[in-house]
Structures are given as C-alpha cells and as structure tokens.
N, C-alpha and C. Protein backbone atom coordinates (compact mmCIF):
# COMPACT_ATOMS: atom_id res chain seq x y z
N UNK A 1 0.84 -1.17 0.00
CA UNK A 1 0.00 0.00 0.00
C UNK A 1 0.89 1.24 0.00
N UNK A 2 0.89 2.33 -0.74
CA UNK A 2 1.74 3.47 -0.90
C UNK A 2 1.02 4.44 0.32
N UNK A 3 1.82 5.39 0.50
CA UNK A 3 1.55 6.37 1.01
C UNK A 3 0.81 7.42 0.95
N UNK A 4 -0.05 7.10 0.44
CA UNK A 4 -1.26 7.68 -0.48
C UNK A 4 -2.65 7.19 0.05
N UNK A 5 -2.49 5.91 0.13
CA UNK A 5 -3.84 5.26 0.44
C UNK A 5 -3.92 5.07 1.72
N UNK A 6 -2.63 5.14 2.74
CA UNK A 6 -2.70 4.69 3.61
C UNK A 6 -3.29 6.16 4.98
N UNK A 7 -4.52 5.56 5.82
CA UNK A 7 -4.67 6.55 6.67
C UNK A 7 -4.48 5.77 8.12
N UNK A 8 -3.78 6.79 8.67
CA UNK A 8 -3.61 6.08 10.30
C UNK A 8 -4.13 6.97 11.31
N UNK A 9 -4.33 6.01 12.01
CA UNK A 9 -4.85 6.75 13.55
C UNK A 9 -4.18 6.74 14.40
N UNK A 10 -4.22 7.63 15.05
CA UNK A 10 -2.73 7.42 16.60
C UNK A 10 -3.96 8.11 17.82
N UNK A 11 -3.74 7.40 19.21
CA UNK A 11 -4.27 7.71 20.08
C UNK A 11 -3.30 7.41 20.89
N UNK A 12 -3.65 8.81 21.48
CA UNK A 12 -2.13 9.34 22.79
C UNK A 12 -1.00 9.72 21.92
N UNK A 13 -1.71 10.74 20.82
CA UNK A 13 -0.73 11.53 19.48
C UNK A 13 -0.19 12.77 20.85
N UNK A 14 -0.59 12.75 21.52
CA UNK A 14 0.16 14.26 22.08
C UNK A 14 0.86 13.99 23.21
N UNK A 15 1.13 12.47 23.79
CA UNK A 15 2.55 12.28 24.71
C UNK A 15 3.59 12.07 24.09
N UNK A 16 4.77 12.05 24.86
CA UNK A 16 5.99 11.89 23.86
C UNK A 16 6.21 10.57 22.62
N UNK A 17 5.65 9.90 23.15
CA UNK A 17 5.70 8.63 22.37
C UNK A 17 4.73 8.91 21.11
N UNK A 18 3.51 9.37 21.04
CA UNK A 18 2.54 9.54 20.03
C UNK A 18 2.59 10.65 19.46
N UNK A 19 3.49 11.62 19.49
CA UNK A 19 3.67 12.70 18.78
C UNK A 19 4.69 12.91 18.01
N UNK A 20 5.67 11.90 18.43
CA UNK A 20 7.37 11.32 17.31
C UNK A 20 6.82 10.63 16.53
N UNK A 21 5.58 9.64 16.65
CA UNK A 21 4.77 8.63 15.81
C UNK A 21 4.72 10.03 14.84
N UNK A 22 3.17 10.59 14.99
CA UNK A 22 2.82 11.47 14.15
C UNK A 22 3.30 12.54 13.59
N UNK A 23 4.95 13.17 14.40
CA UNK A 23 6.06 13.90 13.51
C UNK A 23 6.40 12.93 12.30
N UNK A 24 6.43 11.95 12.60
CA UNK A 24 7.06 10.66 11.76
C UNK A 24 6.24 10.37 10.29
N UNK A 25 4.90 10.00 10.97
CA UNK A 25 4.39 9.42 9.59
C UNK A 25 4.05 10.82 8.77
N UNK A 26 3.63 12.20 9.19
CA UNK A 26 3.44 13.30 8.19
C UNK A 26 4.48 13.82 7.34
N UNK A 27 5.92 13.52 8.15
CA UNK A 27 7.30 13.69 7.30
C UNK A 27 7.42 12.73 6.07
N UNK A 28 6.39 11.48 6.20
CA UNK A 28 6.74 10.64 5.18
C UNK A 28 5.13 10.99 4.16
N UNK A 29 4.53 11.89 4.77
CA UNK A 29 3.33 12.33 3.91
C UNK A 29 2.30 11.50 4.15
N UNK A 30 1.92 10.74 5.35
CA UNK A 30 0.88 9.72 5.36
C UNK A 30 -0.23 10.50 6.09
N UNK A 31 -1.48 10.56 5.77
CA UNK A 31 -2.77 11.24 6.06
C UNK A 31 -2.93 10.56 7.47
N UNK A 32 -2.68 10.94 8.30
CA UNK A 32 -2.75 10.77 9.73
C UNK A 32 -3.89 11.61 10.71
N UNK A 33 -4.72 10.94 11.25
CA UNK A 33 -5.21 11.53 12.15
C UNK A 33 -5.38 11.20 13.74
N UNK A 34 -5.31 12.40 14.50
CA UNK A 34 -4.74 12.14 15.95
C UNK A 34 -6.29 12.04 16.78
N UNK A 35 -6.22 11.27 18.08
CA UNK A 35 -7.04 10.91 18.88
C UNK A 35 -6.75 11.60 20.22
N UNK A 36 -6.86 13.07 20.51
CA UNK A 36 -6.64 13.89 21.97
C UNK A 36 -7.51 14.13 22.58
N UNK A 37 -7.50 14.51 23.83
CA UNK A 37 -8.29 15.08 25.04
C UNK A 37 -8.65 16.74 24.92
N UNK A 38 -7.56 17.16 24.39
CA UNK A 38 -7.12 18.39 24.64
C UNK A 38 -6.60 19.27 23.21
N UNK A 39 -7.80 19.41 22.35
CA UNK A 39 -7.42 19.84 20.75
C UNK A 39 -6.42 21.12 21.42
N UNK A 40 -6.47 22.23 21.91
CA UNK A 40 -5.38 23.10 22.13
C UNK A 40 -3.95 22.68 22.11
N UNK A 41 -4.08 21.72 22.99
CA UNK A 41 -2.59 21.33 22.78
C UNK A 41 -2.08 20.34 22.25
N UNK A 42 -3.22 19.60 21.09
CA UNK A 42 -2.57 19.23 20.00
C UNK A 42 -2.39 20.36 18.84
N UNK A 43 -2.91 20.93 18.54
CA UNK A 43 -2.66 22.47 17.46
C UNK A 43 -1.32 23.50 18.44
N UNK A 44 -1.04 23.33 19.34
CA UNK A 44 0.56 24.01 19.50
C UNK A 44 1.59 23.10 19.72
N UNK A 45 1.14 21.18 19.81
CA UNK A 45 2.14 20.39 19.48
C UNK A 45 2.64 20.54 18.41
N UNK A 46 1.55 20.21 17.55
CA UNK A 46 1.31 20.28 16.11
C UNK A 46 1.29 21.43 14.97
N UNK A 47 1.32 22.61 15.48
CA UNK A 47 1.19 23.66 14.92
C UNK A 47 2.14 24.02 13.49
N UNK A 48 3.19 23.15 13.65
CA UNK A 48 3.96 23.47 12.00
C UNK A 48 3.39 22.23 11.10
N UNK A 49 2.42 21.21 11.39
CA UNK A 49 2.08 20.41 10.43
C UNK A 49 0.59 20.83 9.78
N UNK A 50 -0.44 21.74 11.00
CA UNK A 50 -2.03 21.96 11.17
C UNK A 50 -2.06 22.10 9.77
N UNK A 51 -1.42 22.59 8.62
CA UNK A 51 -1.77 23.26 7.39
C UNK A 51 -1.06 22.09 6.20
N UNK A 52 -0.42 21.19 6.37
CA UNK A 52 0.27 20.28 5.94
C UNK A 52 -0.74 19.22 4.82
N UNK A 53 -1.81 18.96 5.42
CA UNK A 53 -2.77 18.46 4.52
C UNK A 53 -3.19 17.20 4.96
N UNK A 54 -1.75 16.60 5.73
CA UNK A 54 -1.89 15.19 6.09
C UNK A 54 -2.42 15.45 7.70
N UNK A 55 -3.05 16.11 8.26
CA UNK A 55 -2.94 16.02 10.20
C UNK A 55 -4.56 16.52 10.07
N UNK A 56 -5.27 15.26 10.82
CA UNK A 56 -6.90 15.73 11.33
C UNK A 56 -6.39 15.72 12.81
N UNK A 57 -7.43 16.52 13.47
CA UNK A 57 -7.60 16.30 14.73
C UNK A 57 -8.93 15.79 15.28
N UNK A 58 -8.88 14.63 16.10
CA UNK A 58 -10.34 14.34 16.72
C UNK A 58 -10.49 14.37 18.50
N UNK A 59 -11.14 15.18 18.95
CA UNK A 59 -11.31 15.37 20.16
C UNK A 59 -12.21 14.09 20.69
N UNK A 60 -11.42 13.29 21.67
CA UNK A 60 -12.12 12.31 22.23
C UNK A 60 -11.60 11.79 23.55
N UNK A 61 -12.19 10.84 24.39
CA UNK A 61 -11.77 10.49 25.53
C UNK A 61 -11.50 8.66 25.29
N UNK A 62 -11.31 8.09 25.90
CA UNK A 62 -11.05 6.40 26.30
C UNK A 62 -12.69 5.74 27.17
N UNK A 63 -13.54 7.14 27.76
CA UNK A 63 -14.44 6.76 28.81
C UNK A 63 -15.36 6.49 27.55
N UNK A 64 -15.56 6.44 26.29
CA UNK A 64 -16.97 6.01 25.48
C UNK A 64 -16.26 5.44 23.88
N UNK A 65 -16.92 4.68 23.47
CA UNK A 65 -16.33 4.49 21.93
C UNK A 65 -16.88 5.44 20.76
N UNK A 66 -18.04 5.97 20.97
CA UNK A 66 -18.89 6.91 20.09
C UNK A 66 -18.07 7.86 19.24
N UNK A 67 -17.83 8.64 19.46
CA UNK A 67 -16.41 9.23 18.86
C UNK A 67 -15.21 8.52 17.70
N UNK A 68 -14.44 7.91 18.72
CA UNK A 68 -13.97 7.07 18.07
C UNK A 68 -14.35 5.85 17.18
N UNK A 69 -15.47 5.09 17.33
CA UNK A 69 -15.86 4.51 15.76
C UNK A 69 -16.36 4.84 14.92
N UNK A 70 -16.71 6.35 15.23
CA UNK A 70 -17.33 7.24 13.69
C UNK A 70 -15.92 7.59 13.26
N UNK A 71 -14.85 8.14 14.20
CA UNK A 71 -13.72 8.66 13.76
C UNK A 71 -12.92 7.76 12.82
N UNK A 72 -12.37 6.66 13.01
CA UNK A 72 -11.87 5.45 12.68
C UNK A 72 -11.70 4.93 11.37
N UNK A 73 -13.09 4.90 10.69
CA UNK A 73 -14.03 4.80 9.28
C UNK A 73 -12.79 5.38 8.55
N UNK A 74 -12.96 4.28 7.72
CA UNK A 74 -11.61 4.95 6.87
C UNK A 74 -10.46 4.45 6.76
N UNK A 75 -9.91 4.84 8.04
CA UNK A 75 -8.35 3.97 8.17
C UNK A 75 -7.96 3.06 8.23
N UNK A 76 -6.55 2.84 7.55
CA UNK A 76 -6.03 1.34 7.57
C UNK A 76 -5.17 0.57 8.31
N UNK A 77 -4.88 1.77 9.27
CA UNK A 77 -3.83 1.41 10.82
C UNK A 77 -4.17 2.32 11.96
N UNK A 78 -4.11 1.92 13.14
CA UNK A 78 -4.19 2.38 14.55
C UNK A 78 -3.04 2.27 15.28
N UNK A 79 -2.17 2.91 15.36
CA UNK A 79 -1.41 3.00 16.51
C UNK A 79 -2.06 3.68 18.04
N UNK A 80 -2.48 2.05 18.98
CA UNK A 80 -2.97 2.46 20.11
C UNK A 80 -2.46 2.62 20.97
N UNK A 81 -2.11 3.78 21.51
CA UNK A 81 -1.13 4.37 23.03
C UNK A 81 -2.41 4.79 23.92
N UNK A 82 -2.13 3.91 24.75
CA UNK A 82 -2.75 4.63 26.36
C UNK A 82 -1.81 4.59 27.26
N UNK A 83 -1.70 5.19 27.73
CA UNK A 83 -1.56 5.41 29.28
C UNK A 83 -2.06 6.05 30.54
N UNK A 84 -2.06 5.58 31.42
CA UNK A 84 -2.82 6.44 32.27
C UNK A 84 -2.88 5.85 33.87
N UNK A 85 -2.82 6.29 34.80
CA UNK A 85 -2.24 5.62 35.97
C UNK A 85 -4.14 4.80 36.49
N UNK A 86 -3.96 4.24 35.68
CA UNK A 86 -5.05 2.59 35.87
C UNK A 86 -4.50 1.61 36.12
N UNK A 87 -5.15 0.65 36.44
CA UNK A 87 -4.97 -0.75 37.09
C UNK A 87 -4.63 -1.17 35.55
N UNK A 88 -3.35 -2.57 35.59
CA UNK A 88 -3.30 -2.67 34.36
C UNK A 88 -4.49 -3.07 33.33
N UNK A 89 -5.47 -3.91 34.54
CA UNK A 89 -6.67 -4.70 34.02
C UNK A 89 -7.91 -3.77 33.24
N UNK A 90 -7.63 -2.28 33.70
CA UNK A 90 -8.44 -1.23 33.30
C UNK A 90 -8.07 -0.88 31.92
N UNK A 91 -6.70 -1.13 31.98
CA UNK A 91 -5.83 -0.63 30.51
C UNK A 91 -5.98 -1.73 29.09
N UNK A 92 -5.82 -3.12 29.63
CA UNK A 92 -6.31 -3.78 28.84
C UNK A 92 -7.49 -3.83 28.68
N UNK A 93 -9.03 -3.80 29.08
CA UNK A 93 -10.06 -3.71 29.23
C UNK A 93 -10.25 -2.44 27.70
N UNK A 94 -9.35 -1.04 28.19
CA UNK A 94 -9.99 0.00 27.14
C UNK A 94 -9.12 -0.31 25.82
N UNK A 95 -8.27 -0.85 25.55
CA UNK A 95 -6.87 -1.67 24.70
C UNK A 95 -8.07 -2.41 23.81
N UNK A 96 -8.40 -3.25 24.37
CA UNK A 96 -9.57 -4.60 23.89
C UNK A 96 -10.50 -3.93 23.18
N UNK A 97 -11.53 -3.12 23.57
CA UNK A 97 -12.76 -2.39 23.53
C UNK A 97 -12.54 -1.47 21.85
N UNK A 98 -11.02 -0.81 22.16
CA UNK A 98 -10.85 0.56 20.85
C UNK A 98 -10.31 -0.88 20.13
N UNK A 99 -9.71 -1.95 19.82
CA UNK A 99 -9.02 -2.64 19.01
C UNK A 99 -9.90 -3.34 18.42
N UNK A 100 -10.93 -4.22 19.39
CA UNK A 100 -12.31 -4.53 18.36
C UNK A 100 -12.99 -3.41 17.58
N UNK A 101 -13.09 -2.41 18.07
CA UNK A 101 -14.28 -1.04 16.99
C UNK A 101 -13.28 -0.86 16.40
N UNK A 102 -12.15 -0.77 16.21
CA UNK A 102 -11.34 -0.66 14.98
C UNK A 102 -11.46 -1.75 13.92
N UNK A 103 -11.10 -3.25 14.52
CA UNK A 103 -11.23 -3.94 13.26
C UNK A 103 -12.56 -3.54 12.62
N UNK A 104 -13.49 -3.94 13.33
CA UNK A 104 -15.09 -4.05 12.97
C UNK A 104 -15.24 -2.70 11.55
N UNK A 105 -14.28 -1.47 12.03
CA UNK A 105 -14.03 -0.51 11.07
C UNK A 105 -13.56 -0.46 9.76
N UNK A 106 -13.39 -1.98 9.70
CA UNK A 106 -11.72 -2.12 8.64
C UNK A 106 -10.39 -1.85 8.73
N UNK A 107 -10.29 -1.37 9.62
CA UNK A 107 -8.55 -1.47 9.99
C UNK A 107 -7.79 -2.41 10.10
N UNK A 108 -7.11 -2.52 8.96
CA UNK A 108 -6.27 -4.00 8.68
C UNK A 108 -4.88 -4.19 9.75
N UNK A 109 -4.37 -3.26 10.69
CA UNK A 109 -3.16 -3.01 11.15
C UNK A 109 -3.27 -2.46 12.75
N UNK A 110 -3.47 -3.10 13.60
CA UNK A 110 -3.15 -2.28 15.15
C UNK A 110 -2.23 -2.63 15.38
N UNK A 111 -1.29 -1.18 16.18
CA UNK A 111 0.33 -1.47 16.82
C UNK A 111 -0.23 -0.92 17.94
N UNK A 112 -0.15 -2.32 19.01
CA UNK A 112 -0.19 -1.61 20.16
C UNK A 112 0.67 -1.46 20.93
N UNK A 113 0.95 0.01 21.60
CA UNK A 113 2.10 0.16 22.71
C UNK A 113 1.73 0.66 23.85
N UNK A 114 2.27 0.01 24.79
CA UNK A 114 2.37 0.43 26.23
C UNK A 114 3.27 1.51 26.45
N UNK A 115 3.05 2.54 27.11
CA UNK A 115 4.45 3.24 27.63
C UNK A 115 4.08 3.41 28.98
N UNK A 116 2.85 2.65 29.74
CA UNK A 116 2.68 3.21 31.23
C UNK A 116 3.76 3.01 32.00
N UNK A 117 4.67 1.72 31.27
CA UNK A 117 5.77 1.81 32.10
C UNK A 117 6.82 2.47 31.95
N UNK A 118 7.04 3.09 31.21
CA UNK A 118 8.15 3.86 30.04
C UNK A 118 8.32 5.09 30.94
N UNK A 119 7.24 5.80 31.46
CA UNK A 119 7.18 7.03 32.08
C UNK A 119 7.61 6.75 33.62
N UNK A 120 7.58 5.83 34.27
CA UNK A 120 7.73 5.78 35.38
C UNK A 120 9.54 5.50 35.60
C-alpha cells in the first residue's frame, strides 16, 4: 500500500511517544489523524504540520467508543497508546474495547504500545 492510500490513527498523538509517531508518519506524507483530550494542545504540538494536509484532529476520551468509531471509518492502521495511571486490568479492558471497533471498522493493522511503564 503506498503512502497515499494509507490513513492512520494514533491515540495518545500528544505524549511523547505519540507525537514522534505522528512527527514521523506526516514527514513521510501519510494522512494521519490524531485521537486527543485536549485539541489546544494538540494544534501548539502540532502547529507546524495543522496546514500540511496530512494532520486531522479528533477530540475524544477512552471513557466512550462513540467518537472514536465514527472517527476510525476509513483507516487502515491504529497506533494504540494509552496510558494512564489505571490498574493494568483497566488498561487492557480500554486496549480490547478501541481494538475490536477498529477492526469491525476495517482497519487492517493495530500497533499496540504500552508506555505506562516507560514514564515511570
């Protein structure tokens, strides 16, 4: 698949780990769109790509899927980052939940990464 067809999703685009992702794939021109809490401070993470062509932003949380499986539609990879000081069983629980509404979406590709431990 070229770089053209391919659209990805990144959730937890605005910690360190998900925002080298999404510096990454827009440098290589891939239509990427990010999954934040906090659109402000993805548009001043992001602020030299906002006009680039390849960077959506979708304002959403981990507490509902609604959002995210309308958002999803479309893409052909998910890079899923959570973290968040939960029980691990909470983390896999919301891991499970966004990785099924993704396939169900057509998303041929989930990379999932942990960094809850990465930060500590």
């Amino acid at each position: 698949m070229s770089s053209n067809q391919e659209r990805v999703f990144v959730t937890g685009a605005s910690g360190n780990i998900g925002s080298e992702i999404v510096k990454s794939l827009i440098t290589k021109q891939i239509h990427t769109t990010i999954y934040v809490r906090d659109e402000q401070k993805a548009k001043e993470l992001f602020k030299n790509d906002l006009n680039s062509g390849y960077l959506s932003i979708i304002v959403g949380t981990y507490a509902t899927l609604d959002v995210f499986t309308k958002a999803i539609q479309g893409h052909t990879r998910l890079f899923l980052l959570y973290a968040g000081n939960f029980k691990p069983t909470a983390m896999s629980e919301v891991k499970e939940k966004f990785a099924r509404a993704a396939f169900e979406q057509g998303v041929h590709q989930i990379v999932d990464l942990s960094s809850a431990s990465v930060s500590n």
